[in-house]
PDB file of N, CA and C in Angstrom:
ATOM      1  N   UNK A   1       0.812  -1.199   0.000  1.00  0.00           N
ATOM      2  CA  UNK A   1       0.000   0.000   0.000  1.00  0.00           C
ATOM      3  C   UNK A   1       0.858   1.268   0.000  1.00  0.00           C
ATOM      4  N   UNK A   2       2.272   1.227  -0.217  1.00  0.00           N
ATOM      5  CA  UNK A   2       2.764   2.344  -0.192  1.00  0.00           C
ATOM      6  C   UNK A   2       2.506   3.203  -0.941  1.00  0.00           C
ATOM      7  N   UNK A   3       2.012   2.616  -2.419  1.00  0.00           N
ATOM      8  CA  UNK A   3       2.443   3.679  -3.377  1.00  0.00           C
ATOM      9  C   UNK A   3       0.774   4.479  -3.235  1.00  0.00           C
ATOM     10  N   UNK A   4      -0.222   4.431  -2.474  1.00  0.00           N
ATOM     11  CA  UNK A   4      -1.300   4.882  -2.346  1.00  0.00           C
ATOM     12  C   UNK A   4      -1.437   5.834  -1.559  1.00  0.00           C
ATOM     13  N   UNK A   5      -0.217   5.911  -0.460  1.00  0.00           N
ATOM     14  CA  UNK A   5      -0.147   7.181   0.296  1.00  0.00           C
ATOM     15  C   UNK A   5      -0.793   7.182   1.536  1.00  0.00           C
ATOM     16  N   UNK A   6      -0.850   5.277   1.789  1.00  0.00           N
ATOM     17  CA  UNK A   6      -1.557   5.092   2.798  1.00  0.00           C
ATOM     18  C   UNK A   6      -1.220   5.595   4.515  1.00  0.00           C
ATOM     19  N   UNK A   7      -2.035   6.242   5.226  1.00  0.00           N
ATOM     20  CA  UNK A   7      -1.732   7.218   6.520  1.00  0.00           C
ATOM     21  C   UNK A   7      -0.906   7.994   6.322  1.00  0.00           C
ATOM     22  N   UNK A   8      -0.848   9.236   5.060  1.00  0.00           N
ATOM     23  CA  UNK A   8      -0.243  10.344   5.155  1.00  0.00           C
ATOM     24  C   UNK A   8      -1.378  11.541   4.633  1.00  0.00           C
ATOM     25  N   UNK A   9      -2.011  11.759   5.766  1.00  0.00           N
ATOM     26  CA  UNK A   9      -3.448  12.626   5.841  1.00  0.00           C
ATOM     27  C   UNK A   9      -3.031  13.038   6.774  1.00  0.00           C
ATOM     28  N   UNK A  10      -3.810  14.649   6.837  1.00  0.00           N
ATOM     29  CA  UNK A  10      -3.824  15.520   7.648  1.00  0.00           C
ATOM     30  C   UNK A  10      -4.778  14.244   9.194  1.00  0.00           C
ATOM     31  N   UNK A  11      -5.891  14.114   9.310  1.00  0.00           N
ATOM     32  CA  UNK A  11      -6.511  13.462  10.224  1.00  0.00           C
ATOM     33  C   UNK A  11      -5.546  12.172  10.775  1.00  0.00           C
ATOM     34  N   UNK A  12      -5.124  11.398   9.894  1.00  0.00           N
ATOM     35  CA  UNK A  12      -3.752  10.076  10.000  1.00  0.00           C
ATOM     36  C   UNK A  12      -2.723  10.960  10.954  1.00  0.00           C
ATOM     37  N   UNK A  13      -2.060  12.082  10.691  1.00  0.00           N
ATOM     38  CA  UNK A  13      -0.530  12.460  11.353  1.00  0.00           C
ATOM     39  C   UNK A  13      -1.721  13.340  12.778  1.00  0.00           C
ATOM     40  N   UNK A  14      -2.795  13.724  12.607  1.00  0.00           N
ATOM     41  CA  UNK A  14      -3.125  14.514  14.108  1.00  0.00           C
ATOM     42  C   UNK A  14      -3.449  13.263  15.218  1.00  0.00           C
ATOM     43  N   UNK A  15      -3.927  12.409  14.648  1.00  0.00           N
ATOM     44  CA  UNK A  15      -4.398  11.681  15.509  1.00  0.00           C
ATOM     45  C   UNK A  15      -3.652  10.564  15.922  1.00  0.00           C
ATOM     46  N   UNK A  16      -2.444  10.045  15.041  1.00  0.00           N
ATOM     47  CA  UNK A  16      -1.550   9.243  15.838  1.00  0.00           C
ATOM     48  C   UNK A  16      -0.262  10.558  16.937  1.00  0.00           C
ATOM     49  N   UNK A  17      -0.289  11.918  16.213  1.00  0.00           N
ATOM     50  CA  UNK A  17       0.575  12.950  16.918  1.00  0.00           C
ATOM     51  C   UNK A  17      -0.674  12.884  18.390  1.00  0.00           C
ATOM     52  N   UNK A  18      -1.659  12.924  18.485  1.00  0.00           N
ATOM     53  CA  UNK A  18      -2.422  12.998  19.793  1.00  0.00           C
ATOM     54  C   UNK A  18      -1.992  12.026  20.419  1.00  0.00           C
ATOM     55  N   UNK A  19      -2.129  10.757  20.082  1.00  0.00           N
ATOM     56  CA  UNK A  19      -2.239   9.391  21.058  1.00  0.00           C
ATOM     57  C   UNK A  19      -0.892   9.386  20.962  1.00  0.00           C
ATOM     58  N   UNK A  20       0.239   9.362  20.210  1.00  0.00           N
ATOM     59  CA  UNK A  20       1.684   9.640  20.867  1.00  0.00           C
ATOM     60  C   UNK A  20       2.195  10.455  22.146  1.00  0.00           C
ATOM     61  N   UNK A  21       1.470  11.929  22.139  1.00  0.00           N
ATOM     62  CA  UNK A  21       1.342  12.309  23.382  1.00  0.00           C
ATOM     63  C   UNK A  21       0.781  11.567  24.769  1.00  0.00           C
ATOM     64  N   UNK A  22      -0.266  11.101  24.600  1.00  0.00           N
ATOM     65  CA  UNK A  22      -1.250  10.693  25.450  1.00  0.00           C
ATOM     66  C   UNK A  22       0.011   9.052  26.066  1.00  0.00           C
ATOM     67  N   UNK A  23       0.312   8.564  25.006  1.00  0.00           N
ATOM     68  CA  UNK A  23       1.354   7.373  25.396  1.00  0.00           C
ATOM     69  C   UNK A  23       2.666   7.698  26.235  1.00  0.00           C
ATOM     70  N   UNK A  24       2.955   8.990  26.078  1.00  0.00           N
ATOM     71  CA  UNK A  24       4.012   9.467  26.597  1.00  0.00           C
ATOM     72  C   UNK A  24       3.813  10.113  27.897  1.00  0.00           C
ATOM     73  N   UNK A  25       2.370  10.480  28.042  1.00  0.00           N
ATOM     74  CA  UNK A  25       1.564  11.051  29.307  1.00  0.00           C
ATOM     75  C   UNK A  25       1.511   9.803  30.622  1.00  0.00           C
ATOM     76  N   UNK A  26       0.962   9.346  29.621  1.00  0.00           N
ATOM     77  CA  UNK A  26       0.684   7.604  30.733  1.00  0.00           C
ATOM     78  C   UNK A  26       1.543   7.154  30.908  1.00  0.00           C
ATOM     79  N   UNK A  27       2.822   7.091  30.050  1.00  0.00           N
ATOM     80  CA  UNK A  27       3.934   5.990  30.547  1.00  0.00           C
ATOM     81  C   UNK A  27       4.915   7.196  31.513  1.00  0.00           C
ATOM     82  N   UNK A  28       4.751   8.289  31.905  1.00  0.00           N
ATOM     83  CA  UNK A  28       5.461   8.774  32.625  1.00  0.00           C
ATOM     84  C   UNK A  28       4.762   8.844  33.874  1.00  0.00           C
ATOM     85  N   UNK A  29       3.774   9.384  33.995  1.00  0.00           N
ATOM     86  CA  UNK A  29       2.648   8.943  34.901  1.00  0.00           C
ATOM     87  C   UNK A  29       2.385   7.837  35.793  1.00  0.00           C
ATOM     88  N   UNK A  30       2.818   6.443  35.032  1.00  0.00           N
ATOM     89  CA  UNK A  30       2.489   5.319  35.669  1.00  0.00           C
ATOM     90  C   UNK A  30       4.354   4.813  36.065  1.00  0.00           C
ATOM     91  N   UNK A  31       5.201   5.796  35.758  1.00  0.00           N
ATOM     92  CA  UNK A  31       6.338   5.564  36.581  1.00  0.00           C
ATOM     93  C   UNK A  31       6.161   6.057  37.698  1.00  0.00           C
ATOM     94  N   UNK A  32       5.877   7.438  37.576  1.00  0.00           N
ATOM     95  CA  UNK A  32       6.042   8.575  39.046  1.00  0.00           C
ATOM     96  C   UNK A  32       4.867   7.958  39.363  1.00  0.00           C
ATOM     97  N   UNK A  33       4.013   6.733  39.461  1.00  0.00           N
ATOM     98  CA  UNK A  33       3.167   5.826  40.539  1.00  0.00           C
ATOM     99  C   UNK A  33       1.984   6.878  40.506  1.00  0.00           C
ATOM    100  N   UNK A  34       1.652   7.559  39.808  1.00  0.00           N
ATOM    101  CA  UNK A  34       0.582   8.546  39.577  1.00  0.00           C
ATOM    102  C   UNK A  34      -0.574   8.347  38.694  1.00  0.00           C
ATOM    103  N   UNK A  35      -1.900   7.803  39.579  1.00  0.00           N
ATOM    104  CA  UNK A  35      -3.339   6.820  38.743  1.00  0.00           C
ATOM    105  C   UNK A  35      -3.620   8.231  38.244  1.00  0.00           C
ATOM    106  N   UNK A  36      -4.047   9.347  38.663  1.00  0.00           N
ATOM    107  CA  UNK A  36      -5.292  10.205  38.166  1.00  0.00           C
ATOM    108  C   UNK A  36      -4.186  11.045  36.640  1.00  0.00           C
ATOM    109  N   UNK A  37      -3.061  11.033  36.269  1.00  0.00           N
ATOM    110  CA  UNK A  37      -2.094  11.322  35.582  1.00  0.00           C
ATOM    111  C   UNK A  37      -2.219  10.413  34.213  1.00  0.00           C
ATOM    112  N   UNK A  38      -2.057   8.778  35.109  1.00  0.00           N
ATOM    113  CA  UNK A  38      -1.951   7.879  33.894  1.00  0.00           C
ATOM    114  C   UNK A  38      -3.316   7.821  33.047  1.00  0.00           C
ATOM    115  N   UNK A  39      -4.562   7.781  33.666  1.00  0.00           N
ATOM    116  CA  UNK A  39      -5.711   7.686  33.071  1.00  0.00           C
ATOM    117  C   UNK A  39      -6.268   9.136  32.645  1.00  0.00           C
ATOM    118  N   UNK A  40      -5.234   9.740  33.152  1.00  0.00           N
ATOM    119  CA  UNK A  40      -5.194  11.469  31.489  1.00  0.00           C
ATOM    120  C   UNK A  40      -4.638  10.811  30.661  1.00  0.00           C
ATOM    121  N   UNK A  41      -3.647  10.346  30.687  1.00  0.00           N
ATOM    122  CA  UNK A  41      -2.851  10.155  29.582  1.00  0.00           C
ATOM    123  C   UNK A  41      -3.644   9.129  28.487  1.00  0.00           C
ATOM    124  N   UNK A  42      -4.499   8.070  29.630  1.00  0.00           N
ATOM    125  CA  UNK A  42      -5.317   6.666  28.587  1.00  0.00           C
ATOM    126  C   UNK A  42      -6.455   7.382  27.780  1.00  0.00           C
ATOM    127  N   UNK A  43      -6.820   8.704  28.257  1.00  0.00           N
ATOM    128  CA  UNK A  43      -8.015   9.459  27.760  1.00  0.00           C
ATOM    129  C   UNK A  43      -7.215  10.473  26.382  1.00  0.00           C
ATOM    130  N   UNK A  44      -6.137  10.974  26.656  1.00  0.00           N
ATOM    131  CA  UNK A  44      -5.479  11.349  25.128  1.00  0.00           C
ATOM    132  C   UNK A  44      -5.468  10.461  24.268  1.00  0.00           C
ATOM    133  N   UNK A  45      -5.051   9.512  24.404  1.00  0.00           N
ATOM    134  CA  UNK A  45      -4.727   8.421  23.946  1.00  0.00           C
ATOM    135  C   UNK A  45      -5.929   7.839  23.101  1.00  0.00           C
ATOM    136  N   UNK A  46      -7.441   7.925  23.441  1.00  0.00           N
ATOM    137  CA  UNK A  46      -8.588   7.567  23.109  1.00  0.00           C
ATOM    138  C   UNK A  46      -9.202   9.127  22.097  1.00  0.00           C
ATOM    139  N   UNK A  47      -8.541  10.100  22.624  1.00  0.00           N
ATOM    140  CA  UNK A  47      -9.170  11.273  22.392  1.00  0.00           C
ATOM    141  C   UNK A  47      -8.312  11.698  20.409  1.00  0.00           C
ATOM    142  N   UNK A  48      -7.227  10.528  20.895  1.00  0.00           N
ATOM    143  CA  UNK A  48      -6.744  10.624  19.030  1.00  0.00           C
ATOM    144  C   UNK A  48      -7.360  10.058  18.405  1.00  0.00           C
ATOM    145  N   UNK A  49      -7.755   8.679  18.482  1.00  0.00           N
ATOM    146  CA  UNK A  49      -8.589   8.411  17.677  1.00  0.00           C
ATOM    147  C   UNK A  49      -9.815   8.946  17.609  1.00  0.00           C
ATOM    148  N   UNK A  50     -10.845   9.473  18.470  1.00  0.00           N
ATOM    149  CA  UNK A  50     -11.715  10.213  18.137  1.00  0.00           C
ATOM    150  C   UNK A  50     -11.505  11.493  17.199  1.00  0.00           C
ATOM    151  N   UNK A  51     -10.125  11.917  17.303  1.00  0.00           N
ATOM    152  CA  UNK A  51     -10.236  12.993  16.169  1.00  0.00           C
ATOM    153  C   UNK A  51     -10.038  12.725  15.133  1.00  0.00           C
ATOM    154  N   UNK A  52      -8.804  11.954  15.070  1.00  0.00           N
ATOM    155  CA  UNK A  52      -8.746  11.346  14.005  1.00  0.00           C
ATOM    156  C   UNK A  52      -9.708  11.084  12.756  1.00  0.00           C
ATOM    157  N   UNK A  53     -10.877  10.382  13.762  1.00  0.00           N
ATOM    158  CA  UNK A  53     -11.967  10.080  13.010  1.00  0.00           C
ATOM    159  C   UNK A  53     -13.112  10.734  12.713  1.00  0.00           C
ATOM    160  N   UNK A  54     -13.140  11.996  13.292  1.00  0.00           N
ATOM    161  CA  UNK A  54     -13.674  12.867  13.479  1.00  0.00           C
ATOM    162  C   UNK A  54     -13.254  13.599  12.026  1.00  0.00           C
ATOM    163  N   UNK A  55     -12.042  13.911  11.782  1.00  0.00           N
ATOM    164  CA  UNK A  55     -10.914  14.695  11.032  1.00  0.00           C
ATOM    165  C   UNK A  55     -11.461  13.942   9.616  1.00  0.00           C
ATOM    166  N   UNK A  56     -11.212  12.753   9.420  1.00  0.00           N
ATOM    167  CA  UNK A  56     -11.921  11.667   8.191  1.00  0.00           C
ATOM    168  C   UNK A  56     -13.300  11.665   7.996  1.00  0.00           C
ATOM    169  N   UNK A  57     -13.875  12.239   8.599  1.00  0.00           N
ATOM    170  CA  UNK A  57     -15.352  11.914   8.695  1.00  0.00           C
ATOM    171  C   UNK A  57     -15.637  13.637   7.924  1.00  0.00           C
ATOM    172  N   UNK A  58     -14.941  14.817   8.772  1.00  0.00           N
ATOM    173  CA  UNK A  58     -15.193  16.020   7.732  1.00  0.00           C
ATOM    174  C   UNK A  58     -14.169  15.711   6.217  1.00  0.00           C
ATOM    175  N   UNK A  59     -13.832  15.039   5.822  1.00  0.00           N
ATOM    176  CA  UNK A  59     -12.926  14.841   4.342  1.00  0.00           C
ATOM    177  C   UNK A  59     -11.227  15.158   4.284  1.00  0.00           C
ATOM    178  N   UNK A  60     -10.732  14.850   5.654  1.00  0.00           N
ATOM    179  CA  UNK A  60      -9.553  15.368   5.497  1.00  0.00           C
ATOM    180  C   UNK A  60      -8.826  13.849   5.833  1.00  0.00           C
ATOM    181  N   UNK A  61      -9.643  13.161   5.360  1.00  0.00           N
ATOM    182  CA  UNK A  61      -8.651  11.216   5.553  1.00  0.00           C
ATOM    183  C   UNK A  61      -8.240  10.952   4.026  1.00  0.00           C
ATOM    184  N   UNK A  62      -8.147  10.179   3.694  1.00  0.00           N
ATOM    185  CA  UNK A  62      -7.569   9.840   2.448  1.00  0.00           C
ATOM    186  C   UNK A  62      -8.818   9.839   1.610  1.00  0.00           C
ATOM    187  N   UNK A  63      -8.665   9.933  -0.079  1.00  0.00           N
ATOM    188  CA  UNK A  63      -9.471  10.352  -0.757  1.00  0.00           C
ATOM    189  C   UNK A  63      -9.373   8.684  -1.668  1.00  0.00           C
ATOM    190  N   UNK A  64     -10.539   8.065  -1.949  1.00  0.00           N
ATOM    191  CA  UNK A  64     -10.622   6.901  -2.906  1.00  0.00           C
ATOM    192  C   UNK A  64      -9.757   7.299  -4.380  1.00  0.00           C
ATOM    193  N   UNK A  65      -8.761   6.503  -4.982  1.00  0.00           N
ATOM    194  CA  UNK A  65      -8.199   7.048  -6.065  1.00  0.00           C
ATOM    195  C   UNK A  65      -8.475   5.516  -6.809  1.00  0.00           C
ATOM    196  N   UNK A  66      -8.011   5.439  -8.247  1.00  0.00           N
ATOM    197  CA  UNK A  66      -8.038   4.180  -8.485  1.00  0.00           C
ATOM    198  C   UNK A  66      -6.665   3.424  -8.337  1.00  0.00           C
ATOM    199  N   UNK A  67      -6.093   3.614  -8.072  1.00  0.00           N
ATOM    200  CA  UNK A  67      -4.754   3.279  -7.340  1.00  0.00           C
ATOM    201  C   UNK A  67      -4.882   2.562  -5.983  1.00  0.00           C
ATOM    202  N   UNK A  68      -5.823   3.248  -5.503  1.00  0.00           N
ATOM    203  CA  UNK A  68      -6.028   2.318  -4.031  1.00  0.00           C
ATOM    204  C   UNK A  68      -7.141   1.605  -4.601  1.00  0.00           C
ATOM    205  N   UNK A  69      -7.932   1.683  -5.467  1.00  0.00           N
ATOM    206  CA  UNK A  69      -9.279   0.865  -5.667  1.00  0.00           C
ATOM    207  C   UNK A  69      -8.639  -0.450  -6.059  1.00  0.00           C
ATOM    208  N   UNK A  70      -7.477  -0.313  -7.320  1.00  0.00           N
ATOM    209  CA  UNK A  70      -7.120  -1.747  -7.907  1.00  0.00           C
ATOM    210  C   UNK A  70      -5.951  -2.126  -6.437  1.00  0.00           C
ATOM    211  N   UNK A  71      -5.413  -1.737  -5.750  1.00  0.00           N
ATOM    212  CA  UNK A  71      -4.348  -2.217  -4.574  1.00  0.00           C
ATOM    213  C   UNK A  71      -5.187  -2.972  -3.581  1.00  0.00           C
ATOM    214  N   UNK A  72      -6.661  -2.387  -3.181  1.00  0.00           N
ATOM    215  CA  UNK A  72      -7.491  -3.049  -2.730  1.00  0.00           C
ATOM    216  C   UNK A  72      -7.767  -4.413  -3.730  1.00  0.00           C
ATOM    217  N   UNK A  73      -8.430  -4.394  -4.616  1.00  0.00           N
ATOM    218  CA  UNK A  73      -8.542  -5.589  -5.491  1.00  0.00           C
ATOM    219  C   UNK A  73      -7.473  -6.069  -5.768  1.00  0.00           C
ATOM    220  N   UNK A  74      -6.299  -6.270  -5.393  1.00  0.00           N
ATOM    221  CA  UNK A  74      -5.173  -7.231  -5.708  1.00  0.00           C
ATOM    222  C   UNK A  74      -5.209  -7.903  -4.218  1.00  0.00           C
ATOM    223  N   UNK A  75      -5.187  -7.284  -3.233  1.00  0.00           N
ATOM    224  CA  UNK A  75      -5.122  -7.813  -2.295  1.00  0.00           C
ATOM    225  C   UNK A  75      -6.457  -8.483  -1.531  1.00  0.00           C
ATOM    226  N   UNK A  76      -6.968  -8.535  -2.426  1.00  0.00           N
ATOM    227  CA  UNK A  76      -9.178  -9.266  -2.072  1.00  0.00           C
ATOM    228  C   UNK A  76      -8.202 -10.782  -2.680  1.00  0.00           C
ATOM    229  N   UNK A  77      -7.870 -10.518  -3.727  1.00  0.00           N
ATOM    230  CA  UNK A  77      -7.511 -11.612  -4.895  1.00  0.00           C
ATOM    231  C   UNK A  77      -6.516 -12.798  -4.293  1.00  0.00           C
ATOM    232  N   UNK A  78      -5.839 -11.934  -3.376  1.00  0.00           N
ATOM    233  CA  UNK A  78      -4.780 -12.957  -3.020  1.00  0.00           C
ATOM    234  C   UNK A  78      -5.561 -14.351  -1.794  1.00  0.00           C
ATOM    235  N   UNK A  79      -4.526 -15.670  -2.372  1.00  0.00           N
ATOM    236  CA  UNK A  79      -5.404 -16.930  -1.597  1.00  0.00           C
ATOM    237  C   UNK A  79      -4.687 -17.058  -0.769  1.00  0.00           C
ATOM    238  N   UNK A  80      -5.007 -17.322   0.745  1.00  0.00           N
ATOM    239  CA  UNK A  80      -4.476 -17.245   2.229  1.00  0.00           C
ATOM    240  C   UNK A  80      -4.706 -18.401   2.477  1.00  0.00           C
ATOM    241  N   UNK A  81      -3.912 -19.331   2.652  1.00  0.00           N
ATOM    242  CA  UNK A  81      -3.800 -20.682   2.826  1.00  0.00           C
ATOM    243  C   UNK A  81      -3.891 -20.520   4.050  1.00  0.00           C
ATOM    244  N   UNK A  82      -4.885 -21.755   4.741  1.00  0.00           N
ATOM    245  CA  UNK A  82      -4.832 -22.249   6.369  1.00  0.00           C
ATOM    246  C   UNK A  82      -3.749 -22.547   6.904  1.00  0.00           C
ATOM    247  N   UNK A  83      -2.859 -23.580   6.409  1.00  0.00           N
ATOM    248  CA  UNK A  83      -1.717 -23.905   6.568  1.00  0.00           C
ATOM    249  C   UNK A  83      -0.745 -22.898   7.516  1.00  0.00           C
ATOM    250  N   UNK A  84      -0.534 -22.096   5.927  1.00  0.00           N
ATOM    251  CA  UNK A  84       0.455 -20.819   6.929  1.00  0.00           C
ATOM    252  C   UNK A  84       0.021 -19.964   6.847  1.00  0.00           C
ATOM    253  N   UNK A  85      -1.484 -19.581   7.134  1.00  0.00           N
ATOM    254  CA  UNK A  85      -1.728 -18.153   7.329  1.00  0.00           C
ATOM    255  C   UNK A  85      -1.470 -17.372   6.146  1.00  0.00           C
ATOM    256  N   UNK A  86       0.084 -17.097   5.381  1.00  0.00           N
ATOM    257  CA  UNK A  86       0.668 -16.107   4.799  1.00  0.00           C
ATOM    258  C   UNK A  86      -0.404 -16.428   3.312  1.00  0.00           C
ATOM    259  N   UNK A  87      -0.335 -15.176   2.515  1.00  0.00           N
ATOM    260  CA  UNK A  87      -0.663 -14.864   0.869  1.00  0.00           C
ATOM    261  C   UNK A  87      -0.188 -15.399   0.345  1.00  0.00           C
ATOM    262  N   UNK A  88      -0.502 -16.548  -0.664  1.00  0.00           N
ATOM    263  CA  UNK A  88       0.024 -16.855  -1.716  1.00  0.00           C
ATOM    264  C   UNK A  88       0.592 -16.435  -2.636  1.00  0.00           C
ATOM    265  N   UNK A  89       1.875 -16.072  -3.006  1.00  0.00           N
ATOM    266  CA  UNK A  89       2.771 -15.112  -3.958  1.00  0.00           C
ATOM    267  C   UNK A  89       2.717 -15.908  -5.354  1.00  0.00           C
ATOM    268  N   UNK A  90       2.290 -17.113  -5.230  1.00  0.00           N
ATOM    269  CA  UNK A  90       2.501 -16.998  -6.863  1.00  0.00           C
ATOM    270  C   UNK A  90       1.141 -16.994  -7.035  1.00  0.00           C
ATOM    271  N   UNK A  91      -0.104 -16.072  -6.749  1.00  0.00           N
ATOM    272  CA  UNK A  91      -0.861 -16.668  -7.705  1.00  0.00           C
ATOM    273  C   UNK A  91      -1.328 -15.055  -9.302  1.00  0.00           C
TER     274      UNK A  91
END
């Protein structure tokens, strides 16, 4: 999915930049032994993806191109063997 530009949206970089904060809130928080700190930090953390999706929902997430339409349909196409889980590359 690289060449589709997949998570390089304005809503994609705010909302993992939110919950990066919020991860960095809580994990300092829950060193210095501090509950009402860490569960700010678990609420940033929740509060990115709400914008995030919030952010995609007014049109600022990625836009359908046919580039991602056929990358999607190559990857519907591919057969996932029980065996090993993994995509079948030759088919």
């Amino acid at each position: 999915m690289a060449g589709s530009d997949h998570g390089h949206t304005p809503a994609a970089w705010t909302g993992v930049t939110i919950s990066f904060i919020g991860f960095c809130v809580a994990g300092a928080f829950m060193v210095a032994a501090n509950p009402l700190g860490f569960w700010a930090g678990m609420a940033l953390i929740l509060l990115g993806g709400v914008v995030g999706f919030a952010m995609k929902l007014a049109g600022l997430g990625q836009k359908p191109t046919p580039e991602l339409d056929r990358a999607r349909a190559e990857a519907a196409r591919k057969d996932h063997t029980p065996e090993t889980g993994r995509a079948d590359v030759h088919a």
